[in-house]
Protein backbone atom coordinates (compact mmCIF):
# COMPACT_ATOMS: atom_id res chain seq x y z
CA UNK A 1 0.00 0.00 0.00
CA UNK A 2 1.21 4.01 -0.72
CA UNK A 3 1.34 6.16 2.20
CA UNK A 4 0.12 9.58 0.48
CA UNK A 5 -0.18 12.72 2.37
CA UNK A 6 -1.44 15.80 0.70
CA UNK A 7 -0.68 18.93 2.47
CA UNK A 8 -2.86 21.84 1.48
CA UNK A 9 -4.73 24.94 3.24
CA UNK A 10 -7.78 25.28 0.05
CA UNK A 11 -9.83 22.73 0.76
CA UNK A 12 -10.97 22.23 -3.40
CA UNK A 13 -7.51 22.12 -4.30
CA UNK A 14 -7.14 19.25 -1.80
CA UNK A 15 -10.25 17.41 -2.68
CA UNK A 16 -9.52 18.00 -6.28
CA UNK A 17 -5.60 16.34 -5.94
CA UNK A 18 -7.29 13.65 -3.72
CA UNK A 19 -9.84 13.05 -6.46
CA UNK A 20 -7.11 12.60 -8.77
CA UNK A 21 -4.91 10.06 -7.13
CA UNK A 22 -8.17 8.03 -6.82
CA UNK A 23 -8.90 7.53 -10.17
CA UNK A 24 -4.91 6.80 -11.13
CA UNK A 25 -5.06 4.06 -8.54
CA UNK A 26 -7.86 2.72 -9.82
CA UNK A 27 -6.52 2.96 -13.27
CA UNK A 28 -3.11 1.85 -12.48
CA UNK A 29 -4.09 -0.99 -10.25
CA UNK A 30 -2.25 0.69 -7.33
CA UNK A 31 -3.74 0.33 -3.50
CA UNK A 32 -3.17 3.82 -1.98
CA UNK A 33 -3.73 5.24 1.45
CA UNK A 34 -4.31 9.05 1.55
CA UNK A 35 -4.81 11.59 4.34
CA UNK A 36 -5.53 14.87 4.71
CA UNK A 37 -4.04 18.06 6.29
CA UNK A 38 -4.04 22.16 5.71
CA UNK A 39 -0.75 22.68 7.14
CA UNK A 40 2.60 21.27 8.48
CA UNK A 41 1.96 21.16 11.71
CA UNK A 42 -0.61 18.11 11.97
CA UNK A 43 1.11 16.41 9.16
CA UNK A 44 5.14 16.70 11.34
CA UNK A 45 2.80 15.76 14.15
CA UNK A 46 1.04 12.85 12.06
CA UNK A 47 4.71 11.41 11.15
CA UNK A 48 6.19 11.89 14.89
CA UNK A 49 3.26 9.44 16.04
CA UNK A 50 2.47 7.25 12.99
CA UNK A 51 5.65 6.80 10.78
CA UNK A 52 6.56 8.32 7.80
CA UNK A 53 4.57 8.45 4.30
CA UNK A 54 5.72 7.09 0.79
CA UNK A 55 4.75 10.04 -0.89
CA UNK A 56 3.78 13.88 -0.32
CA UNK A 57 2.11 16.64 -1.76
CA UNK A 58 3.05 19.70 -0.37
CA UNK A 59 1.24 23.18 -1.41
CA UNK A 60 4.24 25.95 -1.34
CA UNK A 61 1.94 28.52 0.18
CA UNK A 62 -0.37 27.89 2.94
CA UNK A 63 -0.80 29.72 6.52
CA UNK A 64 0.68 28.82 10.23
CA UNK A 65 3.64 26.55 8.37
CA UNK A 66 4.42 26.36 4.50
CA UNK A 67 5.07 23.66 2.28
CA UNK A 68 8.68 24.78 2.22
CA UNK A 69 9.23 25.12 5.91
CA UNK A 70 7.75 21.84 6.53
CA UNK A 71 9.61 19.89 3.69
CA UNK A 72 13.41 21.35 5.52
CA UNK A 73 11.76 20.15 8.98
CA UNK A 74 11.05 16.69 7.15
CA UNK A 75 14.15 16.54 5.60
CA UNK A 76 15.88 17.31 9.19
CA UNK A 77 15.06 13.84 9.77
CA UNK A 78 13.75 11.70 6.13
CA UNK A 79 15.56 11.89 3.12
CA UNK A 80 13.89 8.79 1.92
CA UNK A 81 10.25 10.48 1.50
CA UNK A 82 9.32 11.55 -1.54
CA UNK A 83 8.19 15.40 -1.97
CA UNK A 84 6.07 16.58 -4.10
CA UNK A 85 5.57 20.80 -4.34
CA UNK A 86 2.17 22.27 -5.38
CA UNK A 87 2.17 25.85 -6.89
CA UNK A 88 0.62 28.95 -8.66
CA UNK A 89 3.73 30.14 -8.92
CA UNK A 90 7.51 29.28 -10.12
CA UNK A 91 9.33 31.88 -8.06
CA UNK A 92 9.83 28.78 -5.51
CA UNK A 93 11.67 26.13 -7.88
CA UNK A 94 15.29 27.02 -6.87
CA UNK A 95 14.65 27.36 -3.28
CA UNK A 96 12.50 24.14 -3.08
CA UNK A 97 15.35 22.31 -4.94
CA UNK A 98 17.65 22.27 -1.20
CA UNK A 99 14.88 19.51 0.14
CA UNK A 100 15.40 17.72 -2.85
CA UNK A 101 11.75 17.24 -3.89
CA UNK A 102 10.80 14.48 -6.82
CA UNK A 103 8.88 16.83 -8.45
CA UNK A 104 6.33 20.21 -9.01
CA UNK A 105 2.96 20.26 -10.05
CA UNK A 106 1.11 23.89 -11.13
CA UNK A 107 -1.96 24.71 -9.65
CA UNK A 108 -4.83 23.82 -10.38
CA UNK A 109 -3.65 20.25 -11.15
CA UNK A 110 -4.46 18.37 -14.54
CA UNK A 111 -5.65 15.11 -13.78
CA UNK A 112 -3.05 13.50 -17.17
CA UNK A 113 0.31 15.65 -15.30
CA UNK A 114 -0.76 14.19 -12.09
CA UNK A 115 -0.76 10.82 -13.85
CA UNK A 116 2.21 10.62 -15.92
CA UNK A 117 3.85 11.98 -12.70
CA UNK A 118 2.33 9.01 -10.54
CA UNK A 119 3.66 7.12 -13.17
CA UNK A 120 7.09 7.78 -12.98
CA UNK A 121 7.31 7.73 -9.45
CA UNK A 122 5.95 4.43 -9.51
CA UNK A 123 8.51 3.22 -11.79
CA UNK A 124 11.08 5.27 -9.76
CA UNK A 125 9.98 3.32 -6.58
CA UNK A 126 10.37 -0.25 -8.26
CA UNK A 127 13.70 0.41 -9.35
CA UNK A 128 14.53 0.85 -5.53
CA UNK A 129 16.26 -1.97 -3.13
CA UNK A 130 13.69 -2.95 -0.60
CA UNK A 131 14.23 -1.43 2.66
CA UNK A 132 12.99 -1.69 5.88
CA UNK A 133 12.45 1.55 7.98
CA UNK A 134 12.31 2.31 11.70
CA UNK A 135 12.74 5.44 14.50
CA UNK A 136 15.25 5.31 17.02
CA UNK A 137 15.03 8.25 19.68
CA UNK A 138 12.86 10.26 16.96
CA UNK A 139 15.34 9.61 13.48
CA UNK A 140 14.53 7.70 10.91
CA UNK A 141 16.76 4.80 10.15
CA UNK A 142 16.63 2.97 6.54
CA UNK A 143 18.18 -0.54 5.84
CA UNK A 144 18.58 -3.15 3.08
CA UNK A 145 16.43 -6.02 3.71
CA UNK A 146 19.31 -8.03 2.29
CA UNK A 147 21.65 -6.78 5.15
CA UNK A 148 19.51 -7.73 7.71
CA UNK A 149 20.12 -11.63 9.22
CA UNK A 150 17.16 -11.57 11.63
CA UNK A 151 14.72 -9.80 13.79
CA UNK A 152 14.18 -10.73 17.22
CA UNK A 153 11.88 -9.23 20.11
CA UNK A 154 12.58 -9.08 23.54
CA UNK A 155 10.57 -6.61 26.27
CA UNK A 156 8.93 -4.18 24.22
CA UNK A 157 12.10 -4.22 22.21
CA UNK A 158 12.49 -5.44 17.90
CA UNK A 159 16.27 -5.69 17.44
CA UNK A 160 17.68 -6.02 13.35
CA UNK A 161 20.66 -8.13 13.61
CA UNK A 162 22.89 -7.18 10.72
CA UNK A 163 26.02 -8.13 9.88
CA UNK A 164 28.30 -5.91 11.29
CA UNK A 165 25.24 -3.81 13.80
CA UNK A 166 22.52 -4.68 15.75
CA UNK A 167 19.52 -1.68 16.24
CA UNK A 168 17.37 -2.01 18.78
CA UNK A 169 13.94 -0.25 18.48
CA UNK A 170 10.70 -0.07 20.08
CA UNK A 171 7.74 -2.25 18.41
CA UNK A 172 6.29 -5.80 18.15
CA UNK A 173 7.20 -8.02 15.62
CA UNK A 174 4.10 -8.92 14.60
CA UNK A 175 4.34 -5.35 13.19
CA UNK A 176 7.32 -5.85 11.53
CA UNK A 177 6.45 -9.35 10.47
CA UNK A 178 2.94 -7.70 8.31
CA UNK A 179 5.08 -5.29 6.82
CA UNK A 180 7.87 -7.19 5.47
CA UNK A 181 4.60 -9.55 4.22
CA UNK A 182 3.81 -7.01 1.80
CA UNK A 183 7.87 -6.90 0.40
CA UNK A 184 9.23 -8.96 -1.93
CA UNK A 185 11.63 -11.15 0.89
CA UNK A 186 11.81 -14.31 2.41
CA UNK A 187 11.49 -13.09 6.43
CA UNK A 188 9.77 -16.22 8.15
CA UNK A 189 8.67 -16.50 11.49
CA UNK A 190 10.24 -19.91 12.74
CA UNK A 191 9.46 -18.62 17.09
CA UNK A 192 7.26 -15.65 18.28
CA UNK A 193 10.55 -14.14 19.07
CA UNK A 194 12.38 -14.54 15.77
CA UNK A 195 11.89 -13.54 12.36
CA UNK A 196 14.82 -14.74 9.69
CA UNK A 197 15.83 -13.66 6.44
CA UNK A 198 16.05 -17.00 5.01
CA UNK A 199 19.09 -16.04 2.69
CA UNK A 200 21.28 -16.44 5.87
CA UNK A 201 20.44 -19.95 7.10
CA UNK A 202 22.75 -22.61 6.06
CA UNK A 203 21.24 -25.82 7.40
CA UNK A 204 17.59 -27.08 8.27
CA UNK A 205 17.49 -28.72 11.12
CA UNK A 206 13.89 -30.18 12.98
CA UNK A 207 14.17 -27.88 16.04
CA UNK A 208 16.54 -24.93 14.63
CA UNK A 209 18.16 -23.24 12.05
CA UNK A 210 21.69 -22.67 11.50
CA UNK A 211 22.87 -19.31 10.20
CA UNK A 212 26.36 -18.61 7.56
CA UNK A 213 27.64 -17.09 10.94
CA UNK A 214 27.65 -20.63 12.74
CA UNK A 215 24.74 -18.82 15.33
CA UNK A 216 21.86 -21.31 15.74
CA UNK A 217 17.99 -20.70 16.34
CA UNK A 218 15.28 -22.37 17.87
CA UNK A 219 11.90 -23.11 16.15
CA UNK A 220 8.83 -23.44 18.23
CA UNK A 221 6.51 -26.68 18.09
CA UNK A 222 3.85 -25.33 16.09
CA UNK A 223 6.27 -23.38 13.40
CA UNK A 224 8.07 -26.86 12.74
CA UNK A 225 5.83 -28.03 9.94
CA UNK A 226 5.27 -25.15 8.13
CA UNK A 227 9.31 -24.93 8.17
CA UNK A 228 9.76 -28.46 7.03
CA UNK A 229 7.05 -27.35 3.79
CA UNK A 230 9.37 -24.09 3.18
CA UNK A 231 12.40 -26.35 3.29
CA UNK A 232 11.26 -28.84 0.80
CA UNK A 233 9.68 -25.79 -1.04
CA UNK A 234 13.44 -24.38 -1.67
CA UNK A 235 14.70 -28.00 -2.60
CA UNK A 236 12.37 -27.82 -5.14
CA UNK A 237 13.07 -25.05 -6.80
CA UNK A 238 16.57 -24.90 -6.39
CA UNK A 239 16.41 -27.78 -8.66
């Protein structure tokens, strides 16, 4: 699913932007999420509590805090988010250029720009390496699924286990677990306190796994199965 966030203080400019992400979803085939707000404040507010969005529109001008003053507080901590600046006006180009948005859109938006843009950020996005993304202490951390061995939990507590650093985080990993579900990656959940990137285990074993780097992990009772079917799943087509 897209995270979308459309920043903007006119209300039919919003509803108008909204309107036209809608029907490019449905068009596209794309599953989007979008929310609302008429200034920065909610929206910095919105990300502190809830996480940060795939995509957002920001309108250059708008009251309390602008779409330019909330993009360098974004950017303070996100350089992952894509930003997308709304305008009347081109006086704001060169300035908005030092949060390095993705693109500009003129007011009042045409609903074909808005979907050959869509369009290319969509492409944009595939061509990225899958990463997973988490706060520590209020910054944003991004890494390579690919560099991370495992996740396990432990009071309160999700620690990534990479190869050369461990980050420790607060969450559940059920949380984690639904989000890497909708990634292209082989996480499985062999213990309700570990979830392994199965590109690092070396041997199957009934009650464990064995990882390249010789540590071993323990699979609950009821996982045991379900890893025996994966196991034999990768035998099969690694042949």
């Amino acid at each position: 699913m897209l995270k979308i966030a459309i920043c903007e203080d006119e209300p039919r400019y919003a509803e108008d932007l909204e309107w036209c992400l809608q029907v490019w979803a449905t068009n596209s085939g794309n599953n989007i999420k979008i929310r609302k707000f008429d200034n920065g404040v909610p929206l910095l507010s919105c990300i502190d509590v809830n996480g940060a969005f795939d995509l957002i529109f920001l309108d250059v001008e708008m009251d309390k805090m602008d779409g330019l003053e909330t993009a360098a507080k974004i950017r303070e901590k996100d350089f992952i988010t894509s930003l997308i600046f709304v305008s009347q006006y081109e006086d704001y180009y060169k300035k908005a250029y030092e949060v390095h948005p993705f693109h500009f859109l003129s007011k009042p938006i045409h609903p074909k720009k808005l979907e050959e843009t869509m369009d290319s950020f969509m492409r944009m996005k595939r061509q990225d390496v899958e990463t997973f993304t988490f706060n520590i202490n209020k910054t944003r951390y991004s890494l390579l699924l690919n560099d991370i061995i495992y996740f396990y939990s432990e009071s309160r507590h999700v620690h990534a286990v990479c190869r050369e650093q461990k980050y420790t985080f607060y969450g559940k990993l059920g949380v984690v677990q639904k989000e890497l579900e909708e990634k292209d990656n082989r996480f499985l959940r062999i213990h309700q306190s570990y979830l392994v990137n199965m590109k690092y285990v070396k041997e199957f074993h009934y009650k464990e796994l064995v990882l390249f780097n010789g540590q071993s992990l323990y699979i609950s009772k009821e996982n045991r199965k379900k890893m025996r079917e994966i196991h034999m799943m990768l035998l099969e087509e690694a042949y």
